[in-house]
C-alpha atoms as a PDB file:
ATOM      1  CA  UNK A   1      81.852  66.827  81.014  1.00  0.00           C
ATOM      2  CA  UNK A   2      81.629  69.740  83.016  1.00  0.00           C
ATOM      3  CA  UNK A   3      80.698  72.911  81.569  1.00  0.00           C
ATOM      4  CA  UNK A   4      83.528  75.396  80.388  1.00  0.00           C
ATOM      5  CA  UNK A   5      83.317  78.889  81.763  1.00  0.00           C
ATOM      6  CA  UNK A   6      85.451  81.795  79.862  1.00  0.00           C
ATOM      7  CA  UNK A   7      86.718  84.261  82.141  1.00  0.00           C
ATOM      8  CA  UNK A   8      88.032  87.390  80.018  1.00  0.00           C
ATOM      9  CA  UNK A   9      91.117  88.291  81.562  1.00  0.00           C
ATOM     10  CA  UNK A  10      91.464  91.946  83.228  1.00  0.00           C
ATOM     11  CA  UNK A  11      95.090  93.659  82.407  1.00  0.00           C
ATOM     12  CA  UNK A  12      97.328  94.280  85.478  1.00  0.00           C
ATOM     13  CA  UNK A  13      98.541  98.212  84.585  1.00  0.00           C
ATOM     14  CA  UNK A  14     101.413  98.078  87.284  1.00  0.00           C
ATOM     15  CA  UNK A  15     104.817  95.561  86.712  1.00  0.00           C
ATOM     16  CA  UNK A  16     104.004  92.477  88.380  1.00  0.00           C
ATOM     17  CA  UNK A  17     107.334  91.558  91.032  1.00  0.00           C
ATOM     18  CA  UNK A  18     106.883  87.738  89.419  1.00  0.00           C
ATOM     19  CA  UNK A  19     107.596  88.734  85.510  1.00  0.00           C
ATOM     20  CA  UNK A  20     108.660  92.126  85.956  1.00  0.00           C
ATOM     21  CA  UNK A  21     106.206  93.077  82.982  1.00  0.00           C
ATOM     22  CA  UNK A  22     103.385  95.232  82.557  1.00  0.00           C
ATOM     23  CA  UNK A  23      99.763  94.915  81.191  1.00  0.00           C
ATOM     24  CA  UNK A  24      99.612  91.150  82.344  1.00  0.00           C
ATOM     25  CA  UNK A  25      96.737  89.469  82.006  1.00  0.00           C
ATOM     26  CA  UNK A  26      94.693  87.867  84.725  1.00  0.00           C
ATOM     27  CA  UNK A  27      91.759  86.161  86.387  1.00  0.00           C
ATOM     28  CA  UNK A  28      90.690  87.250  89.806  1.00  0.00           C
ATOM     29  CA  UNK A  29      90.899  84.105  92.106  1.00  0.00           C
ATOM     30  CA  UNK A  30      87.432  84.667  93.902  1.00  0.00           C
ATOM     31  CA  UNK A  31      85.672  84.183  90.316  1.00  0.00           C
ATOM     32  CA  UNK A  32      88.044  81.251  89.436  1.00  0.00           C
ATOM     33  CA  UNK A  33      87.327  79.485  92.598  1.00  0.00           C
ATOM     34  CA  UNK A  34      83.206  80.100  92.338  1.00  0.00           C
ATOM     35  CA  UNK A  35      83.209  78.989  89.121  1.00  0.00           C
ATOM     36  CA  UNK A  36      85.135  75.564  90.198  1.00  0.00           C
ATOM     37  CA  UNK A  37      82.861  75.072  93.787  1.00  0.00           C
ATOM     38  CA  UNK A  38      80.084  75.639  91.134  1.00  0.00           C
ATOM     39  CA  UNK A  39      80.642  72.795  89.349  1.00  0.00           C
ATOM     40  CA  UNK A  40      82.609  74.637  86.041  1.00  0.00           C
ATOM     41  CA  UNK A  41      85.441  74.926  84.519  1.00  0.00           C
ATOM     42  CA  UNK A  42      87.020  78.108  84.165  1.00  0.00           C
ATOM     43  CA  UNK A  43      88.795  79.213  80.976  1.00  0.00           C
ATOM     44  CA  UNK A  44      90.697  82.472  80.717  1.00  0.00           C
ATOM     45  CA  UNK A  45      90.959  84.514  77.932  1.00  0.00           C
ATOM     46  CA  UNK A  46      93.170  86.993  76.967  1.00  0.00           C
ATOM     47  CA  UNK A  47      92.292  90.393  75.488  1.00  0.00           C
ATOM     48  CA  UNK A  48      93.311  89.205  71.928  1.00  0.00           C
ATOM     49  CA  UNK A  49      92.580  91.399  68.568  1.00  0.00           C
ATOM     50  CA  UNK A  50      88.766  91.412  68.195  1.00  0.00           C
ATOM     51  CA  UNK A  51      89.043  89.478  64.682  1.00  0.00           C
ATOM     52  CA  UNK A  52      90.333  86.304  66.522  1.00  0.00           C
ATOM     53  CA  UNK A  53      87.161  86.458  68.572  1.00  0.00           C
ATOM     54  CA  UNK A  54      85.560  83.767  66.924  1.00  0.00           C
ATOM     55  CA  UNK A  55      88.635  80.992  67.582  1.00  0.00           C
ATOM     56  CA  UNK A  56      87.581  80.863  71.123  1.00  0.00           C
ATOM     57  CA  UNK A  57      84.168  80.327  70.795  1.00  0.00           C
ATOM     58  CA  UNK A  58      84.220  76.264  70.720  1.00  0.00           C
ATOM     59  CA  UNK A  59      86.001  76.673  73.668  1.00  0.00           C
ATOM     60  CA  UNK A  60      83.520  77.753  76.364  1.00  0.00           C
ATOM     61  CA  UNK A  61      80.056  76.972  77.668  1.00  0.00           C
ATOM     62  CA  UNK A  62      79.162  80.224  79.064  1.00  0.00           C
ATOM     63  CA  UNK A  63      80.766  83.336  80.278  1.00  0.00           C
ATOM     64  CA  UNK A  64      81.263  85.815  83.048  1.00  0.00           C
ATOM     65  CA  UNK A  65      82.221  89.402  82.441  1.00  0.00           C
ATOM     66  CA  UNK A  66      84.217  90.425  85.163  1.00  0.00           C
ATOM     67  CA  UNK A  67      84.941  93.908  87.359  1.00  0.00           C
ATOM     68  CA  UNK A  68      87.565  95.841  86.071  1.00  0.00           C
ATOM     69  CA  UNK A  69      88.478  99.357  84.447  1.00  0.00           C
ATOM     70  CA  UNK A  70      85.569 101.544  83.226  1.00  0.00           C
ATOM     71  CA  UNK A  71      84.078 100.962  79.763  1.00  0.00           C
ATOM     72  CA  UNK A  72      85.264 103.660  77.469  1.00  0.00           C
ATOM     73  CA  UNK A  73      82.313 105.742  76.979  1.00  0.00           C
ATOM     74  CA  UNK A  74      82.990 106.515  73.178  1.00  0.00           C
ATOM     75  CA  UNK A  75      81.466 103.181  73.085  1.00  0.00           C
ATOM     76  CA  UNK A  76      78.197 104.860  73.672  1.00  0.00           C
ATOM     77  CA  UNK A  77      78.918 107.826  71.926  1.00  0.00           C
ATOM     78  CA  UNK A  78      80.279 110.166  74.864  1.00  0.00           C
ATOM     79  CA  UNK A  79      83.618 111.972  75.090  1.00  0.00           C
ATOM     80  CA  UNK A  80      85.490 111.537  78.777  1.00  0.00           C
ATOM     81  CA  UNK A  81      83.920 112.898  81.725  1.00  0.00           C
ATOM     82  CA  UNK A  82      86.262 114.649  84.210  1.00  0.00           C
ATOM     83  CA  UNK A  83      85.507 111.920  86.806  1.00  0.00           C
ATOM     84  CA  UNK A  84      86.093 108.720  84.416  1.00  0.00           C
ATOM     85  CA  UNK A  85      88.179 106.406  85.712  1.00  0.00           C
ATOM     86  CA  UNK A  86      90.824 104.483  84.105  1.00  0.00           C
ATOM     87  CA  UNK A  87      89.890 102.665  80.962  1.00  0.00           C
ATOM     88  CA  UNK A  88      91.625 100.183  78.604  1.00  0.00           C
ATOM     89  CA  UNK A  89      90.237 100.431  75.055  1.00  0.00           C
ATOM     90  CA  UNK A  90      91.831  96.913  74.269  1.00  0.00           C
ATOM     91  CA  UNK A  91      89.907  94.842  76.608  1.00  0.00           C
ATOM     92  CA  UNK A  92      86.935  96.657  75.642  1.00  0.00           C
ATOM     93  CA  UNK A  93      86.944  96.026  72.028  1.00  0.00           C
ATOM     94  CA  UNK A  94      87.436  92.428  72.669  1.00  0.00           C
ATOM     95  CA  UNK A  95      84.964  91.799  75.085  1.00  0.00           C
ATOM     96  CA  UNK A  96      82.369  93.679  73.303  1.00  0.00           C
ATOM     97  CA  UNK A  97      83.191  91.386  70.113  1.00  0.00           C
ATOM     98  CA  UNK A  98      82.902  88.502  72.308  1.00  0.00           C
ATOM     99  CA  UNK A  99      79.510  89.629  74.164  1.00  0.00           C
ATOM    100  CA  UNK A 100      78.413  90.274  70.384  1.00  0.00           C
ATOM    101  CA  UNK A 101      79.445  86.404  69.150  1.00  0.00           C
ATOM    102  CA  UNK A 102      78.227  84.609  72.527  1.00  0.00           C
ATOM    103  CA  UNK A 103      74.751  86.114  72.345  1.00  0.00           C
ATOM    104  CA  UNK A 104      74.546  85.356  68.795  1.00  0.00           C
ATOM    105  CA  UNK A 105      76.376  81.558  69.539  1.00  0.00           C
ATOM    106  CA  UNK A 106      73.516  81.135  72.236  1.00  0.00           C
ATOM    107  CA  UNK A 107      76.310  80.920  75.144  1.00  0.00           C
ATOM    108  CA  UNK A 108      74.930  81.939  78.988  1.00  0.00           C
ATOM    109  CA  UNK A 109      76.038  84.923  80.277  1.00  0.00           C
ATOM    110  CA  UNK A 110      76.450  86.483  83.541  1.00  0.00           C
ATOM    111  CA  UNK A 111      78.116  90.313  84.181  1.00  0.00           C
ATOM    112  CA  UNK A 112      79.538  91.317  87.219  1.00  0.00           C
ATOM    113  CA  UNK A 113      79.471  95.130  87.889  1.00  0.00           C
ATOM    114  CA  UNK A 114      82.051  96.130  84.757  1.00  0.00           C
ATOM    115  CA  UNK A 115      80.635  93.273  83.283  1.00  0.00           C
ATOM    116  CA  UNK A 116      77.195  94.377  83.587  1.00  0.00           C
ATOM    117  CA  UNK A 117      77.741  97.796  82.256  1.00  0.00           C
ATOM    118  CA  UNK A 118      80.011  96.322  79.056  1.00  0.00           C
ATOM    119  CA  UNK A 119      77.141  94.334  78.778  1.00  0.00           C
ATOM    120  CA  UNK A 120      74.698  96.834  78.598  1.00  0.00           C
ATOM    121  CA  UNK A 121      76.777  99.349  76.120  1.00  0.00           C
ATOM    122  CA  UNK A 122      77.374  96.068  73.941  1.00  0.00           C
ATOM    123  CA  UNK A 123      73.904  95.598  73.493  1.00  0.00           C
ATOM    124  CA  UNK A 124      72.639  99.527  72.945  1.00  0.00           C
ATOM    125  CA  UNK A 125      72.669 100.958  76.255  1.00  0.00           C
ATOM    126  CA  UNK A 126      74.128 103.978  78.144  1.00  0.00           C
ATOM    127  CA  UNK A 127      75.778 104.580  81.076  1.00  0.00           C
ATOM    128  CA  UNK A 128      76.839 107.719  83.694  1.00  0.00           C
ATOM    129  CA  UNK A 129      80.199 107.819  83.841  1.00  0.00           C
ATOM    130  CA  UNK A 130      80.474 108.520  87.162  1.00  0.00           C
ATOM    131  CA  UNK A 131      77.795 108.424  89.786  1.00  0.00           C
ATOM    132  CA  UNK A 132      78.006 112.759  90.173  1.00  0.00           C
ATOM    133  CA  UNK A 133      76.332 112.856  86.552  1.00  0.00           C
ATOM    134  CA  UNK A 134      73.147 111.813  88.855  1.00  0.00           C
ATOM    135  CA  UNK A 135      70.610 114.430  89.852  1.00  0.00           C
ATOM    136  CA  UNK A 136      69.039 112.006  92.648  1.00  0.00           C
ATOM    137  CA  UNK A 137      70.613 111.541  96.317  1.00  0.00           C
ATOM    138  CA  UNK A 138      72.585 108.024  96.173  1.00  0.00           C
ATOM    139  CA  UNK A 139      73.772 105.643  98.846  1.00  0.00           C
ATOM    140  CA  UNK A 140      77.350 104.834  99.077  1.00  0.00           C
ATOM    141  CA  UNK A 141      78.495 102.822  96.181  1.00  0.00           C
ATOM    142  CA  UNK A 142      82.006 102.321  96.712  1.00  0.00           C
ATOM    143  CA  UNK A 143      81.808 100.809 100.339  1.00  0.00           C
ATOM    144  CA  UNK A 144      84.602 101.421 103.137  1.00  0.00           C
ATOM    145  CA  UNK A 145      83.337  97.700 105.112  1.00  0.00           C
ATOM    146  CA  UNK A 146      85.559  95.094 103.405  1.00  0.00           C
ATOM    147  CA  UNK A 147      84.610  93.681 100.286  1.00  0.00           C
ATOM    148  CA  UNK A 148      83.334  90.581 101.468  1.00  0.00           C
ATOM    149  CA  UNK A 149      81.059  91.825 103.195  1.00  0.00           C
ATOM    150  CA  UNK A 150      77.667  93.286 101.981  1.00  0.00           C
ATOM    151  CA  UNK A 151      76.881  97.061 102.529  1.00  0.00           C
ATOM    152  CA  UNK A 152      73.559  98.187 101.497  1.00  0.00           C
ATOM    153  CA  UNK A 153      70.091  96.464 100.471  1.00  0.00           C
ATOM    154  CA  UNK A 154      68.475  96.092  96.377  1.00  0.00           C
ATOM    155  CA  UNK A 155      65.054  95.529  95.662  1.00  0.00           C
ATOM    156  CA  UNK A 156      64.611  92.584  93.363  1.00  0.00           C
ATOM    157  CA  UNK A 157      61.489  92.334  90.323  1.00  0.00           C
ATOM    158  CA  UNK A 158      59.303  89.898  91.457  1.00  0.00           C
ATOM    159  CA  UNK A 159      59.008  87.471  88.526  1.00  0.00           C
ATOM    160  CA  UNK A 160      62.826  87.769  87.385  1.00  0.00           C
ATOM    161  CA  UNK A 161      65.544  85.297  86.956  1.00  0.00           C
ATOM    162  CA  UNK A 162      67.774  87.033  89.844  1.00  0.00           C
ATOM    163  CA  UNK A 163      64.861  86.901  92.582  1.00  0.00           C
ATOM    164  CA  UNK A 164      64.781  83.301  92.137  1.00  0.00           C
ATOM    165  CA  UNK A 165      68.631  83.148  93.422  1.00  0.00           C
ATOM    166  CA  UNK A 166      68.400  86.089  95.547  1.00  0.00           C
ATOM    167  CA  UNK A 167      65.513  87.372  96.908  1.00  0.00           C
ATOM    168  CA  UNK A 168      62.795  90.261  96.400  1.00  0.00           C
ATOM    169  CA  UNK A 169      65.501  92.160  99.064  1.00  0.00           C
ATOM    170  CA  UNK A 170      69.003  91.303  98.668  1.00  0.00           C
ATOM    171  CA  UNK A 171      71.787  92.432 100.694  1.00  0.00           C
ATOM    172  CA  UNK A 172      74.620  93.313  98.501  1.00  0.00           C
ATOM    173  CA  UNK A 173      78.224  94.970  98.609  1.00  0.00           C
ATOM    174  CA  UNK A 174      79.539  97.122  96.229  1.00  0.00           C
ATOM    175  CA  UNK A 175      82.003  98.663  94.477  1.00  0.00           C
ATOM    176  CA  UNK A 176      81.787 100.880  91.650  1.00  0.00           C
ATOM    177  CA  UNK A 177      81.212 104.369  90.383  1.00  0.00           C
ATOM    178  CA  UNK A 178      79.605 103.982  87.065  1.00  0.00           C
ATOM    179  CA  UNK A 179      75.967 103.276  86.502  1.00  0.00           C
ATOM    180  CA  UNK A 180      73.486 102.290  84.240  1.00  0.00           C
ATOM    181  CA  UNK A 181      71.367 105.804  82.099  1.00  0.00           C
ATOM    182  CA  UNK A 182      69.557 104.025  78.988  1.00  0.00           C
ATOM    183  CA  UNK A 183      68.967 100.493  79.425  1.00  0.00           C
ATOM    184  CA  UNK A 184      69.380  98.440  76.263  1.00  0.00           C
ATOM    185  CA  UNK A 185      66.472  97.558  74.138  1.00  0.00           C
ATOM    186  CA  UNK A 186      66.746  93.547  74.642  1.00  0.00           C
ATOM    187  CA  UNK A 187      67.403  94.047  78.194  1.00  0.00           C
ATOM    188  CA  UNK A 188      64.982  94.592  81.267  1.00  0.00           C
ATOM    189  CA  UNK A 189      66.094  96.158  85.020  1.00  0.00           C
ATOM    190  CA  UNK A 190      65.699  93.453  87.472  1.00  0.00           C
ATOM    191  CA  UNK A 191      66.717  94.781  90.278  1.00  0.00           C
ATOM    192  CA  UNK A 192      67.363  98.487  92.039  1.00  0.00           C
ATOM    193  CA  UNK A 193      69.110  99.918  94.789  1.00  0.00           C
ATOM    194  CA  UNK A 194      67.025 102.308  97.158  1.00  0.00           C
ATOM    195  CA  UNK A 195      68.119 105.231  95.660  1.00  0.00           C
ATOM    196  CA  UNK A 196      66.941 103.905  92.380  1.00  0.00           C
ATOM    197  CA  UNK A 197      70.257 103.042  90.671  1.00  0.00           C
ATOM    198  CA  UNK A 198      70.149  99.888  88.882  1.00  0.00           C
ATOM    199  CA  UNK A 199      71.748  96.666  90.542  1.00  0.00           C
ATOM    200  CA  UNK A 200      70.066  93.934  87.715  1.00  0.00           C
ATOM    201  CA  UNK A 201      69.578  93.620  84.536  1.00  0.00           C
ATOM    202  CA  UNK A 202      68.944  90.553  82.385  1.00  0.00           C
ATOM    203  CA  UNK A 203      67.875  89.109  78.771  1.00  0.00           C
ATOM    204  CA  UNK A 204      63.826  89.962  78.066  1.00  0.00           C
ATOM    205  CA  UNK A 205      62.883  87.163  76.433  1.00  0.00           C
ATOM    206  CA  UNK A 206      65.131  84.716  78.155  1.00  0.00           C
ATOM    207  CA  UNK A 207      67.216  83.869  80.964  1.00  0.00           C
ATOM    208  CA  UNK A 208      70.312  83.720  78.476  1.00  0.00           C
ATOM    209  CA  UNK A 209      71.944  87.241  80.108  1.00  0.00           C
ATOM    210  CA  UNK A 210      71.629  87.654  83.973  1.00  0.00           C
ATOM    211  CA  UNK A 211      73.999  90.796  85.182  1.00  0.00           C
ATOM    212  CA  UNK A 212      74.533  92.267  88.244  1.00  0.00           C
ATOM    213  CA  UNK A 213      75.771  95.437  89.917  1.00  0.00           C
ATOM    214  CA  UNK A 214      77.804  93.643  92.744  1.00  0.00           C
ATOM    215  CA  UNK A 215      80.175  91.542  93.308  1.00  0.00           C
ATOM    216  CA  UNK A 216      79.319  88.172  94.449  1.00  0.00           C
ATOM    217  CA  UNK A 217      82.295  86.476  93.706  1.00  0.00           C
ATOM    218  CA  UNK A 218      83.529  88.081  96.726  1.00  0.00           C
ATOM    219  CA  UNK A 219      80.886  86.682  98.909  1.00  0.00           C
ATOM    220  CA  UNK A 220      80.226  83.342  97.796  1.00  0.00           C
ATOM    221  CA  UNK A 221      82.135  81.703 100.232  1.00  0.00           C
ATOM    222  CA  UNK A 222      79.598  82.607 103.192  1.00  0.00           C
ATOM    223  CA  UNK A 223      76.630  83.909 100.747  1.00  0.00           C
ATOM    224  CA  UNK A 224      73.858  81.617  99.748  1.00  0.00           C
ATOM    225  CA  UNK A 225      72.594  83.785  97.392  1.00  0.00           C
ATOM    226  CA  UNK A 226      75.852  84.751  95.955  1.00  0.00           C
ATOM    227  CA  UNK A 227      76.330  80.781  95.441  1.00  0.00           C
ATOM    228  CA  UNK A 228      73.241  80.804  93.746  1.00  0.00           C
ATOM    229  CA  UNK A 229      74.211  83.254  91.026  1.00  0.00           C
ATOM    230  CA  UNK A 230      77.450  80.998  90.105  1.00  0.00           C
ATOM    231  CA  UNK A 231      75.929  77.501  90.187  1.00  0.00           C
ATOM    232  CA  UNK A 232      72.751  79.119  87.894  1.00  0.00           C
ATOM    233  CA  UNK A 233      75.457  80.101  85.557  1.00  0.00           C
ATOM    234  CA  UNK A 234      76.877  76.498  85.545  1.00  0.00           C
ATOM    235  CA  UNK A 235      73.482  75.226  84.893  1.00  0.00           C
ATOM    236  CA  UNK A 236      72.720  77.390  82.096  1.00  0.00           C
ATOM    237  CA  UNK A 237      75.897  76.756  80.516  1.00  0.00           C
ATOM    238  CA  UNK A 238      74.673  72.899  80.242  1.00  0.00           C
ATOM    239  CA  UNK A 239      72.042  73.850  78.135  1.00  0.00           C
ATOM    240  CA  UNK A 240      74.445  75.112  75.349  1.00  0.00           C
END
């Protein structure tokens, strides 16, 4: 059997021109089709009440928190920032339930830029809410090449789970405008841009949580490395 990977499912704000309906949920095709070429199966999952959380969990392997709104930061005690981005408090409180159950249920995990930041807030952490809240110069974040396309380099910890799919010096696109401030206590930073804003993060005492800043989904069709990060999911998942 081949391992089942949930994919919590982003909302679509505007009306869709298929349904005419808005706040439908959906699954990014570049993750959907990684996940298959990978080897998986993916499973979507719909933002359901946070209570019902533990119905899905004989359902999937592992899972990957995907890109999407930013996390609502009175989930780490903050009130709104002037440059906070959209949020969606639904989503939020079910994916932090279900980051809460699947590290307790032993699932793997891997975050992608949201889903490296929900992850980190789920587990204790902080983050900026947007990347002006910095005191250090920063690189460009939200790229103008196209998406599939990497834009600047990270520097990767030597003896970590993510330099053994991408490198010490990974070249990475990117798209996003909040960061990581106060790591969470059971994770460890992994990997850094070159203006020191964090780009990894994984478990400490495990490989069960690997997260990442960027978004490889979009690359993994020409991307070794960005293969890498999907098919080491896939892998872990069979350990479950």
């Amino acid at each position: 059997m081949k391992p089942k990977i949930a994919l919590p499912a982003d909302t679509f704000a505007e009306a869709t021109n298929v349904i005419n309906e808005r706040n439908a949920a959906f699954a990014p095709r570049p993750a959907i089709e990684a996940i298959v070429k990978s080897g998986g199966i993916p499973v979507i999952l719909p933002s359901v009440d946070p209570s019902d959380v533990a119905d899905y969990l004989d359902l999937f392997d592992g899972v990957a928190f995907l890109g999407g709104f930013d996390v609502d930061p009175t989930f780490f005690g903050e009130e709104p920032h002037q440059m906070l981005g959209a949020t969606y408090r639904k989503r939020d409180l079910f994916e932090l339930e279900l980051l809460r159950q699947s590290v307790a249920a032993g699932k793997a995990i891997l975050g992608i830029c949201r889903g490296l930041q929900l992850i980190n807030v789920g587990l204790g952490g902080t983050l900026y809410q947007d990347l002006s809240e910095s005191d250090k110069p920063l690189l460009k974040h939200s790229q103008g090449a196209p998406g599939n396309l990497p834009s600047h380099h990270i520097n990767v910890s030597e003896n970590s789970e993510l330099a053994k799919l991408v490198g010490e010096r990974a070249y990475v696109n990117s798209r996003h405008h909040q960061i990581t401030k106060a790591v969470a206590p059971s994770l460890k930073v992994t990997a850094r841009a070159d203006d020191d804003v964090i780009e990894g993060l994984e478990s400490k005492d495990s490989d069960q949580i690997i997260a990442v800043q960027w978004h490889p989904e979009n690359m993994y069709k020409h991307d070794q490395a960005s293969r890498e990060i999907f098919e080491n999911l896939v892998s872990r998942s069979q350990k479950v």
